[in-house]
N, C-alpha and C. Protein backbone atom coordinates (compact mmCIF):
# COMPACT_ATOMS: atom_id res chain seq x y z
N UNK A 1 -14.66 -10.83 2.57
CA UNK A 1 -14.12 -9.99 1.53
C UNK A 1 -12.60 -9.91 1.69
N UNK A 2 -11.99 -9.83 0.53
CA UNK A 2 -10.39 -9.87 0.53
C UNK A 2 -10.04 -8.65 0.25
N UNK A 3 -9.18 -8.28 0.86
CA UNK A 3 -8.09 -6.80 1.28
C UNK A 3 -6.62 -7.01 0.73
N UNK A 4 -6.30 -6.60 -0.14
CA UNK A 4 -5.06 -6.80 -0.78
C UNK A 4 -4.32 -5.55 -0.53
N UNK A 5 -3.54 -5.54 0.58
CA UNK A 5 -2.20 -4.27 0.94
C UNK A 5 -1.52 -4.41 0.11
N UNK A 6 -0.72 -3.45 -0.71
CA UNK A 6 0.34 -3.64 -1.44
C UNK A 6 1.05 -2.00 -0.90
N UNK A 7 2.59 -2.18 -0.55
CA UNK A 7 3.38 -1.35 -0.70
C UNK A 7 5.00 -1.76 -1.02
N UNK A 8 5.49 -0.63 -1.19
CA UNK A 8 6.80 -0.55 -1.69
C UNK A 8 7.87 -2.16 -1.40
N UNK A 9 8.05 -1.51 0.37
CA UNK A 9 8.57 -2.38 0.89
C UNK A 9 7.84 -2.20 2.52
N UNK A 10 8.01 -3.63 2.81
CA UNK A 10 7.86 -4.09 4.87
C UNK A 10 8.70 -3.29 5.67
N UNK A 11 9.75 -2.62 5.49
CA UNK A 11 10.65 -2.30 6.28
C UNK A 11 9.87 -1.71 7.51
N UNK A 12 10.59 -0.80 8.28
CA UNK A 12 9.86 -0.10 9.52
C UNK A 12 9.82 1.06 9.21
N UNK A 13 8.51 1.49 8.87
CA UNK A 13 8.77 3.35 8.59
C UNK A 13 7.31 3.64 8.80
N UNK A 14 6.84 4.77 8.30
CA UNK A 14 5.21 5.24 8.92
C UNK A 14 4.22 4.13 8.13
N UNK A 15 4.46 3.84 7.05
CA UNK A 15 3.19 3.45 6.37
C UNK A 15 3.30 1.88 6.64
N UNK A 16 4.30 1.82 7.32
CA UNK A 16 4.57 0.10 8.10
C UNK A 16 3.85 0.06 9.15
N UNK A 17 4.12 0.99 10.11
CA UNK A 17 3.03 1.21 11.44
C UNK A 17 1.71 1.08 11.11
N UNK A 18 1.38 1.84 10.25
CA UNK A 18 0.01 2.34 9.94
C UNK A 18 -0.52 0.07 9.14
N UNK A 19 0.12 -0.48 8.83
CA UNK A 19 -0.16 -1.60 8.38
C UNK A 19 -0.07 -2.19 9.59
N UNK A 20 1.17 -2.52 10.29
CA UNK A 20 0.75 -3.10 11.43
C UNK A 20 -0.29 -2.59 12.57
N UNK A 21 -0.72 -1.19 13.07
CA UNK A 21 -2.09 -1.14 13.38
C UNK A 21 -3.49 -1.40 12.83
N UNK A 22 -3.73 -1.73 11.83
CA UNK A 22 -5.02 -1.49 11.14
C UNK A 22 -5.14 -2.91 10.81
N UNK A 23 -4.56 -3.77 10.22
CA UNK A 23 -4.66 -5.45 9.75
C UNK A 23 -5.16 -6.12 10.93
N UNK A 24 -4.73 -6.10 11.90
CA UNK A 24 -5.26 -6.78 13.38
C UNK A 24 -6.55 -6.41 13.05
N UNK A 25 -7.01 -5.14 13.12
CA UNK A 25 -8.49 -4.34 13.23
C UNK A 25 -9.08 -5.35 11.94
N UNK A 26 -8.75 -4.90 11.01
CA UNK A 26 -9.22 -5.10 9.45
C UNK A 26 -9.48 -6.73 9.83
N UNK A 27 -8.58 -7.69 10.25
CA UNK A 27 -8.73 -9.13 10.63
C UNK A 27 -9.89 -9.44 11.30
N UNK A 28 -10.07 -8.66 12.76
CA UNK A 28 -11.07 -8.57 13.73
C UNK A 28 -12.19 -8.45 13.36
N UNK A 29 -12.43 -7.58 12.38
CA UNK A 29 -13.95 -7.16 11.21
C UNK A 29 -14.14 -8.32 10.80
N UNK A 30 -13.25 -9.02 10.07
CA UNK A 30 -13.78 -10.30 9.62
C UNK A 30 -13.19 -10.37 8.04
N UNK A 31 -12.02 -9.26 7.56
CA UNK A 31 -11.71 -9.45 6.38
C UNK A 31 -10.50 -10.73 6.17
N UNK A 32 -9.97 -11.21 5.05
CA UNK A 32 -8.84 -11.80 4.49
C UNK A 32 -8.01 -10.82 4.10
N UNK A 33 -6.89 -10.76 4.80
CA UNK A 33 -6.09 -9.42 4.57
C UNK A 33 -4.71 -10.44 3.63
N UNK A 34 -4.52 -9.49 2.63
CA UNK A 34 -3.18 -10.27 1.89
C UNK A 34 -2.20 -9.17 1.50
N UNK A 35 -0.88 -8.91 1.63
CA UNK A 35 0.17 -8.23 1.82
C UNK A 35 0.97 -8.87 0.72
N UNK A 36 0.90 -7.67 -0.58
CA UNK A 36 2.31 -7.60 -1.16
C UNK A 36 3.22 -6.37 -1.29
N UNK A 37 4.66 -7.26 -1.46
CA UNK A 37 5.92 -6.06 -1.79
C UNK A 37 6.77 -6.52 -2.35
N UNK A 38 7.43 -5.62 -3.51
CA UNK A 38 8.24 -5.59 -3.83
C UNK A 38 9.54 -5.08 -3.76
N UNK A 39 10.13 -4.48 -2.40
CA UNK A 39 11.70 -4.64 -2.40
C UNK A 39 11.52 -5.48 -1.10
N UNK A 40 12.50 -6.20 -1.05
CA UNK A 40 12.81 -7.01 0.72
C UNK A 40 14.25 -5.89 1.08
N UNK A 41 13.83 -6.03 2.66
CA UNK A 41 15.01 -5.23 3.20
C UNK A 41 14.72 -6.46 4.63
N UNK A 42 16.08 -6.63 4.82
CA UNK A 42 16.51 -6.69 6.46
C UNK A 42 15.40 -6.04 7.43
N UNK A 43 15.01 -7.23 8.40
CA UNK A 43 14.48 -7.34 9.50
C UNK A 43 13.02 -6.12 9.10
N UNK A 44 12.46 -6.97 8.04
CA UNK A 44 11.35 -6.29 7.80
C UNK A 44 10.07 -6.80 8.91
N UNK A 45 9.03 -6.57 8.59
CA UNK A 45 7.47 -6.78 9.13
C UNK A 45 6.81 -8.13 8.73
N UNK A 46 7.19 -8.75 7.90
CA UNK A 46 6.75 -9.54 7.21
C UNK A 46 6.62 -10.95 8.16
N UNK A 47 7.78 -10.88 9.14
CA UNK A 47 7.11 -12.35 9.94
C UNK A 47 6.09 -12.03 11.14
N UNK A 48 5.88 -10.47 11.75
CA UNK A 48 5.04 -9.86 12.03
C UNK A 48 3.40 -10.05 11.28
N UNK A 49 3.61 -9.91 10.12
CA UNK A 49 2.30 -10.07 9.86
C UNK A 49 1.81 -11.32 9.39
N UNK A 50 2.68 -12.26 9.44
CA UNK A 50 2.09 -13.87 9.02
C UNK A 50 1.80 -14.27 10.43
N UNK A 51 2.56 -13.54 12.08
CA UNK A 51 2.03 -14.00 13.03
C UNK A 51 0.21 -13.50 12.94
N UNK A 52 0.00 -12.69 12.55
CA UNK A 52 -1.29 -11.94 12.49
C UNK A 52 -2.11 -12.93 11.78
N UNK A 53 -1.79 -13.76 10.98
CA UNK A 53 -2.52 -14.52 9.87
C UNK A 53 -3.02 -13.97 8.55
N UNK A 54 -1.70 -12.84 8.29
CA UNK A 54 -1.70 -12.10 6.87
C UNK A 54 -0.52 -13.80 5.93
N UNK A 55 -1.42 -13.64 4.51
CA UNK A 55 -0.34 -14.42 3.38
C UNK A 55 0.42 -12.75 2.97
N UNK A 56 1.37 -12.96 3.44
CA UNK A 56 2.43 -12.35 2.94
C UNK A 56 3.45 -12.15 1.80
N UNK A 57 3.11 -11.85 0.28
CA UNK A 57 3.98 -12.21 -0.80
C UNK A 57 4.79 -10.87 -1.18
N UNK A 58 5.95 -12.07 -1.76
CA UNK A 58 6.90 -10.99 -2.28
C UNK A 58 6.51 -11.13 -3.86
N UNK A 59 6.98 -10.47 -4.56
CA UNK A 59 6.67 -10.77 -5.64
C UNK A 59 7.51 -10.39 -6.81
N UNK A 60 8.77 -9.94 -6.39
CA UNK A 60 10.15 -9.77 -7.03
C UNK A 60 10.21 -7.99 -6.92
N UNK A 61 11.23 -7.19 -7.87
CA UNK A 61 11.29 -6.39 -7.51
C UNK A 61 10.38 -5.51 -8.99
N UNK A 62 10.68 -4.16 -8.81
CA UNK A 62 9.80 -3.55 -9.87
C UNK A 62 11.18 -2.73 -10.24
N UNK A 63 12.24 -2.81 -10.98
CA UNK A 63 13.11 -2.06 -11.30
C UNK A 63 13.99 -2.90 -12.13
N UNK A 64 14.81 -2.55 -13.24
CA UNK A 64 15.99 -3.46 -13.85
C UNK A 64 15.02 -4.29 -14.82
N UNK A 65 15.83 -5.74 -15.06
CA UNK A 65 15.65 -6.76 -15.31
C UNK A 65 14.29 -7.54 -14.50
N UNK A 66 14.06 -6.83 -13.56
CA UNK A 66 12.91 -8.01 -12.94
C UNK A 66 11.61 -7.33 -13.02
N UNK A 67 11.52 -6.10 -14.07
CA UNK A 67 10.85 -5.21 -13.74
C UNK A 67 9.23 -5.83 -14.82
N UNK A 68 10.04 -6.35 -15.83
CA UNK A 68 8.47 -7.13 -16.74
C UNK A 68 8.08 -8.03 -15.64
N UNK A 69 9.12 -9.40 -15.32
CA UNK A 69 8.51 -10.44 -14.91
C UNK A 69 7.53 -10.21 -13.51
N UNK A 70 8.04 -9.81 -12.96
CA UNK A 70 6.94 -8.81 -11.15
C UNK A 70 5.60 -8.37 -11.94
N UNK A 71 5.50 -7.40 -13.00
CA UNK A 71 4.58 -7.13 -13.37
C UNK A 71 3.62 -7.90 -14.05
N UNK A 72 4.47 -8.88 -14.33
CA UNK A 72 3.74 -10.59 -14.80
C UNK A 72 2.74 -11.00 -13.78
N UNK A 73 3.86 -10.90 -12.95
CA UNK A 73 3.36 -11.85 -11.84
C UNK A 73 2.20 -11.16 -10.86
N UNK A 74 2.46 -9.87 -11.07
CA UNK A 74 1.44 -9.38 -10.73
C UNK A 74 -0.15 -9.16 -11.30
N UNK A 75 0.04 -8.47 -12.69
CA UNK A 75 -0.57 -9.06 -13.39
C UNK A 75 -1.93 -10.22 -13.53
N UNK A 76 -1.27 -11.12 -12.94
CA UNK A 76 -2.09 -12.69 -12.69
C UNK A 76 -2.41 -12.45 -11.57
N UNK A 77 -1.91 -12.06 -10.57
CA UNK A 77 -2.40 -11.94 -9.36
C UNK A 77 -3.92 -10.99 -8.91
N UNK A 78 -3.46 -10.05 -9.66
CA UNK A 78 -5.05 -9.33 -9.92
C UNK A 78 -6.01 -9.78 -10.32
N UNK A 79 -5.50 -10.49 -11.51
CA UNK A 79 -6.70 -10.97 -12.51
C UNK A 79 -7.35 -12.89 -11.68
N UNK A 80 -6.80 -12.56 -11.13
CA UNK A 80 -7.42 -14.29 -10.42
C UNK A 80 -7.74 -14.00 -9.05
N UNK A 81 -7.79 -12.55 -8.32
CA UNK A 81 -8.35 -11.97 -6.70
C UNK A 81 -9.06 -11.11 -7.19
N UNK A 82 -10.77 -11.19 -7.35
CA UNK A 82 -11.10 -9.89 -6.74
C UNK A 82 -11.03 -9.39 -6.00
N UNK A 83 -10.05 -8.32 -5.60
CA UNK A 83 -9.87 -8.14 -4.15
C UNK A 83 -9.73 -6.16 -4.20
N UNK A 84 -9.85 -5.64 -3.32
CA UNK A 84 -10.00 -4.43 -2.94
C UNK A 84 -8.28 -4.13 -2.86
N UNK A 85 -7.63 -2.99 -3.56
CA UNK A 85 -6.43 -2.73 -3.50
C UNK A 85 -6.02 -1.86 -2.67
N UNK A 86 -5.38 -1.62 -1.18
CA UNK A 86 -5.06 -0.42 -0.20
C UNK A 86 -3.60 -0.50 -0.35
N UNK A 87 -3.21 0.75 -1.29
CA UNK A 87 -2.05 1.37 -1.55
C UNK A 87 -1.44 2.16 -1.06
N UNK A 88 -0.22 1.78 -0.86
CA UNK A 88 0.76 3.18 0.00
C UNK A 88 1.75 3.25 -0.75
N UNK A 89 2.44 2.96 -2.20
CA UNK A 89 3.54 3.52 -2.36
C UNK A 89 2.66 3.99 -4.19
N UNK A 90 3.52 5.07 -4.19
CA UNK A 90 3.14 6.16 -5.94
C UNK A 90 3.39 5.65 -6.91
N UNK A 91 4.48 4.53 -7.07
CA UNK A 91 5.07 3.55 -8.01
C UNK A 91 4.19 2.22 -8.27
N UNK A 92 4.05 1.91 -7.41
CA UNK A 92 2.90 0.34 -7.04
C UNK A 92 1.68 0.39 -7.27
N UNK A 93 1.53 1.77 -6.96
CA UNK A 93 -0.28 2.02 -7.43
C UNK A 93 -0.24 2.59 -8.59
N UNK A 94 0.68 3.26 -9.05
CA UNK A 94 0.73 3.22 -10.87
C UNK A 94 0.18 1.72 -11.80
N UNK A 95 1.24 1.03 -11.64
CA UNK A 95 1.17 -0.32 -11.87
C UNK A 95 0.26 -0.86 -11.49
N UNK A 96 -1.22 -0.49 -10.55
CA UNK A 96 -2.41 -1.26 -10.00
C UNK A 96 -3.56 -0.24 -11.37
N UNK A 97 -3.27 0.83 -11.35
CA UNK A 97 -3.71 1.36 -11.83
C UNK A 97 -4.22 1.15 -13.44
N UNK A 98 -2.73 0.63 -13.84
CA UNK A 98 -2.58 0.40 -15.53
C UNK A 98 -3.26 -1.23 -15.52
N UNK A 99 -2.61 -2.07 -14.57
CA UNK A 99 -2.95 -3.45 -14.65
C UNK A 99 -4.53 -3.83 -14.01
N UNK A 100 -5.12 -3.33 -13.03
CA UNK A 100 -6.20 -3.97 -12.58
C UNK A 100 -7.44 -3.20 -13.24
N UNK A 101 -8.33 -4.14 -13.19
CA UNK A 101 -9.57 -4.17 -14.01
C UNK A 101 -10.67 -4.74 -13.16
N UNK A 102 -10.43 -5.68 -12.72
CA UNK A 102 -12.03 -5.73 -11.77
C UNK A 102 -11.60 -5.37 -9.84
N UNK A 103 -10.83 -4.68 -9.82
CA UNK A 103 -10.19 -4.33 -8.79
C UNK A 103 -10.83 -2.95 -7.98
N UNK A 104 -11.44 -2.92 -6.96
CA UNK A 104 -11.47 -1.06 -6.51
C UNK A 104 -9.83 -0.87 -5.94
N UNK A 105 -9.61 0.45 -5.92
CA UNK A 105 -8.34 0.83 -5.44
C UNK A 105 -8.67 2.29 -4.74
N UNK A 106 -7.84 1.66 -3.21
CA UNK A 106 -8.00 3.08 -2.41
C UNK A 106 -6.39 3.43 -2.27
N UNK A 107 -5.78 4.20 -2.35
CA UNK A 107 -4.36 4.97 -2.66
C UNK A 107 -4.56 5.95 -0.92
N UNK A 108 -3.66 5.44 -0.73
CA UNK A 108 -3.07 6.25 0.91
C UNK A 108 -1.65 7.34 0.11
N UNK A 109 -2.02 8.31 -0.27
CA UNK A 109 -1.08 8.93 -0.13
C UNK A 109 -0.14 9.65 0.94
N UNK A 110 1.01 9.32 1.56
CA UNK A 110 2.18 9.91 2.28
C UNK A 110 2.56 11.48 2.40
N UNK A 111 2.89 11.30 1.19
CA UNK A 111 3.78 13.12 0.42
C UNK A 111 3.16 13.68 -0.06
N UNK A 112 3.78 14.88 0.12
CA UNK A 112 3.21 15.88 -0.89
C UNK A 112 4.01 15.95 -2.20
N UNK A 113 3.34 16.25 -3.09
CA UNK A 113 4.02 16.20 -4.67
C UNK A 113 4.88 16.38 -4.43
N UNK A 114 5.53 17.47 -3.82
CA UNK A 114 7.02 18.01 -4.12
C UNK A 114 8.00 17.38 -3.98
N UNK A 115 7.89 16.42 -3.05
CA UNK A 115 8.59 15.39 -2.69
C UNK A 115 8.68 14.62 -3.94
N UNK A 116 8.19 13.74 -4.66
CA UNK A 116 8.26 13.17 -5.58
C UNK A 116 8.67 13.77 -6.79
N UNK A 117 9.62 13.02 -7.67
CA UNK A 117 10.33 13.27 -8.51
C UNK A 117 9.24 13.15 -9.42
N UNK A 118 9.93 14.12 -10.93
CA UNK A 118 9.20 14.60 -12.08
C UNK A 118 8.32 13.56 -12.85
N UNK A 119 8.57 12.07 -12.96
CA UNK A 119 7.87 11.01 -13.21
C UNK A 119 6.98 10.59 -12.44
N UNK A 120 7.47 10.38 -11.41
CA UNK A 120 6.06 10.40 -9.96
C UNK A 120 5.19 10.93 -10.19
N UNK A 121 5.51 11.86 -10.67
CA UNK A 121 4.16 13.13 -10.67
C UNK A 121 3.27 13.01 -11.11
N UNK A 122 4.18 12.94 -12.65
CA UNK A 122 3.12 12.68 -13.69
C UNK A 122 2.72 11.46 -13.55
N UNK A 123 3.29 10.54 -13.37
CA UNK A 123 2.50 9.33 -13.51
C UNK A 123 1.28 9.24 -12.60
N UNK A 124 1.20 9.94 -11.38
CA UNK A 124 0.55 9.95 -10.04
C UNK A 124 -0.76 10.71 -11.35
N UNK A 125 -0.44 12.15 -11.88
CA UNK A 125 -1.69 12.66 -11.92
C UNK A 125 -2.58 12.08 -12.89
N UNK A 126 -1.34 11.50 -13.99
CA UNK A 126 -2.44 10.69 -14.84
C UNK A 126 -3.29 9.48 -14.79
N UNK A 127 -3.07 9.19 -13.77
CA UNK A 127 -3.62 7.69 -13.35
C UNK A 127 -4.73 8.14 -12.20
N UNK A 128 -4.62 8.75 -11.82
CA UNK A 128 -5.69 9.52 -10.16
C UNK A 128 -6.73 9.29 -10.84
N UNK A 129 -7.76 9.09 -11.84
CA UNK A 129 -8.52 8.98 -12.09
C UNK A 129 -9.11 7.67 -12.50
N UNK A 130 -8.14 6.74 -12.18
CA UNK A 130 -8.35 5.13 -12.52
C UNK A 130 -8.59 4.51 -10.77
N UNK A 131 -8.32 5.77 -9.60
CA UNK A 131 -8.39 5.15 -8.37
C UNK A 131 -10.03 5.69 -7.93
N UNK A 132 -10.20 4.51 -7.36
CA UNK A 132 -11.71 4.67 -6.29
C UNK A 132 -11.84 5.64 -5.25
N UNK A 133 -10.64 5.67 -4.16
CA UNK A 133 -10.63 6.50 -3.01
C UNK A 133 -9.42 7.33 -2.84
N UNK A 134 -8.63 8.23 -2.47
CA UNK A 134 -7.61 8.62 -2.06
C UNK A 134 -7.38 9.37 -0.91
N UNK A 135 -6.89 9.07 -0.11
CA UNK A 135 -6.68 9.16 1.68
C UNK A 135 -5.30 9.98 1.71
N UNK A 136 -5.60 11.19 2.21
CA UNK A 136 -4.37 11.82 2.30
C UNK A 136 -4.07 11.79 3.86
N UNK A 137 -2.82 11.88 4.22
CA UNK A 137 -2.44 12.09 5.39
C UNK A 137 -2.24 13.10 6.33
N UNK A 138 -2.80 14.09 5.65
CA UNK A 138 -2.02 15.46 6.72
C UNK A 138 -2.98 16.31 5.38
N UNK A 139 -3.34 17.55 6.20
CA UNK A 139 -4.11 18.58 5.17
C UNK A 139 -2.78 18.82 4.32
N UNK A 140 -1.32 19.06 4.70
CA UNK A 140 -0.94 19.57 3.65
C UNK A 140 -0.56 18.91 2.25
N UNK A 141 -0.95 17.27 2.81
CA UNK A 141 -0.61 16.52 1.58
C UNK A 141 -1.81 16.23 0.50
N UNK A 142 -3.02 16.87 1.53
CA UNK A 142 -3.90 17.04 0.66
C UNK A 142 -4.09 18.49 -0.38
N UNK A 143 -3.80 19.77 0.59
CA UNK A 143 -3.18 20.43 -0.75
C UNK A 143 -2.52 20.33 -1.88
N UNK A 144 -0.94 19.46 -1.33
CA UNK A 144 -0.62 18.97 -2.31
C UNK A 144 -0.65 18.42 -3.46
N UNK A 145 -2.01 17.82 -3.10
CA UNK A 145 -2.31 17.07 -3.99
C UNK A 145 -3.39 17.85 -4.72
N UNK A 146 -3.64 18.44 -4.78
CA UNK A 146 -4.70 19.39 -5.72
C UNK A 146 -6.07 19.32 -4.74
N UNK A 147 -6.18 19.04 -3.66
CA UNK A 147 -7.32 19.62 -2.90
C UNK A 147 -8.31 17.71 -3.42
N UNK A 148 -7.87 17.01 -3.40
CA UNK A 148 -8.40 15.62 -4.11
C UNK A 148 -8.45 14.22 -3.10
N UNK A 149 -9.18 14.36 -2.69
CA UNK A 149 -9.37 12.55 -1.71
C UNK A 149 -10.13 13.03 -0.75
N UNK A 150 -9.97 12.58 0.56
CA UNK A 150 -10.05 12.88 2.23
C UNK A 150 -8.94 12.95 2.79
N UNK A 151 -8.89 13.40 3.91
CA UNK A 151 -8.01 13.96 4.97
C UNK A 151 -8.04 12.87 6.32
N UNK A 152 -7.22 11.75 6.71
CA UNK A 152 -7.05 11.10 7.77
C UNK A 152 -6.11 11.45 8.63
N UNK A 153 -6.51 12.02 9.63
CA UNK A 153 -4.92 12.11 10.16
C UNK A 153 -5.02 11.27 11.67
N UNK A 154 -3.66 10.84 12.11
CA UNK A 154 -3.59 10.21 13.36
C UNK A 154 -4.13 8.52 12.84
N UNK A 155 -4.09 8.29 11.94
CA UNK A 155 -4.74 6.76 12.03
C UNK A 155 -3.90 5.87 13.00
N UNK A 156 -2.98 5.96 13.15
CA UNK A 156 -2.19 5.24 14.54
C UNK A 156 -1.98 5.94 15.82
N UNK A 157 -2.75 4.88 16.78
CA UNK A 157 -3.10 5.40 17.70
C UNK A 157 -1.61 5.57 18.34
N UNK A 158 -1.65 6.89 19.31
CA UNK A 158 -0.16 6.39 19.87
C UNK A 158 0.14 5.43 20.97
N UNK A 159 -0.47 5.26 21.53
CA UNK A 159 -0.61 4.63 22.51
C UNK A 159 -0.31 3.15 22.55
N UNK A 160 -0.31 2.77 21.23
CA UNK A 160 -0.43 1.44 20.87
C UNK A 160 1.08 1.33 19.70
N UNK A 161 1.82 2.09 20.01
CA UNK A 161 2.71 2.07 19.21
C UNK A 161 4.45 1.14 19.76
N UNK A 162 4.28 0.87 20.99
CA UNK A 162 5.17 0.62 21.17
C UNK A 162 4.71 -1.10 21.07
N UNK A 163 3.46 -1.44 21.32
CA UNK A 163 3.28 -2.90 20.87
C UNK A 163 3.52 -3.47 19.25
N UNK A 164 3.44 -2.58 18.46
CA UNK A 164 3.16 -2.91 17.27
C UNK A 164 4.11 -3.77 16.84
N UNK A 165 5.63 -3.61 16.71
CA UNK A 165 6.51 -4.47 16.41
C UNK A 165 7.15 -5.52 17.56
N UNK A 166 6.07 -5.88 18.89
CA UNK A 166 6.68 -6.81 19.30
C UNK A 166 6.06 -8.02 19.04
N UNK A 167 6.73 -8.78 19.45
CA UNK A 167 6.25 -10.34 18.94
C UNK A 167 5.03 -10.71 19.54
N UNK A 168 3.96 -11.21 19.37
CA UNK A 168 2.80 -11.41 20.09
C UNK A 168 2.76 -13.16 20.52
């Protein structure tokens, strides 16, 4: 079965950890794990996880001028993977939301609303009902969120944190 990660960007931040612990695992089970993003930043994760034996795509950005063609390209990309969607950014899973059709989608939410700006919001609440699962991180982001998903907390072990970004 194919596992399609999609977030924002690779850079190094929590929901990067939380990808580089769990894909090894998710690999080990026996899935096809595939990783997209749309912003690139400097000395991201991304050659990290092709050592893992993740396909790693970029797929342009989602803002400006490149903001139809990404969604093109994404677009096609859905529609030719059945694949299971595990989301971490509010913007990206909008866009999984409106575009995929034979897709399940599980949404890792981060924040709590407040954090997110007045479009976030709305776009977040009107679409919550086009997602399969939603995984909150912390009880308070599950308040946040109107009392809606499950509650994970600690999914990265600590212990295992200082391996995560070295080279294997």
């Amino acid at each position: 079965m194919k596992i399609c990660i999609t977030t924002k960007t690779l850079g190094r931040g929590g929901s990067e950890m939380l990808l580089s612990y769990i894909i090894p695992k998710l690999i080990e089970m026996g899935y096809d794990i595939e990783v997209i993003y749309f912003y690139k930043m400097d000395n991201d994760i991304s050659k990290l996880l092709e050592k893992y034996g993740v396909n790693v795509i970029f797929l342009g950005q989602l803002s400006g001028f490149s903001l139809m063609p990404t969604l093109i390209k994404y677009g096609k990309y859905l529609k030719n993977n059945n694949t299971i969607l595990f989301e971490h950014s509010p913007l990206v899973s909008f866009f999984s939301r409106i575009i995929a059709r034979n897709n399940k989608i599980v949404y890792v939410e981060h924040s709590v609303f407040e954090n997110y700006n007045i479009v976030t919001r709305f776009l977040n609440k009107i679409t919550y009902n086009r997602v399969d699962k939603i995984i909150c991180c912390s009880d308070k982001v599950y308040k946040s969120n109107g009392n809606i998903g499950i509650v994970l907390k600690n999914a990265v072990e600590s212990r295992d944190k200082k391996k995560l970004f070295t080279s294997r």
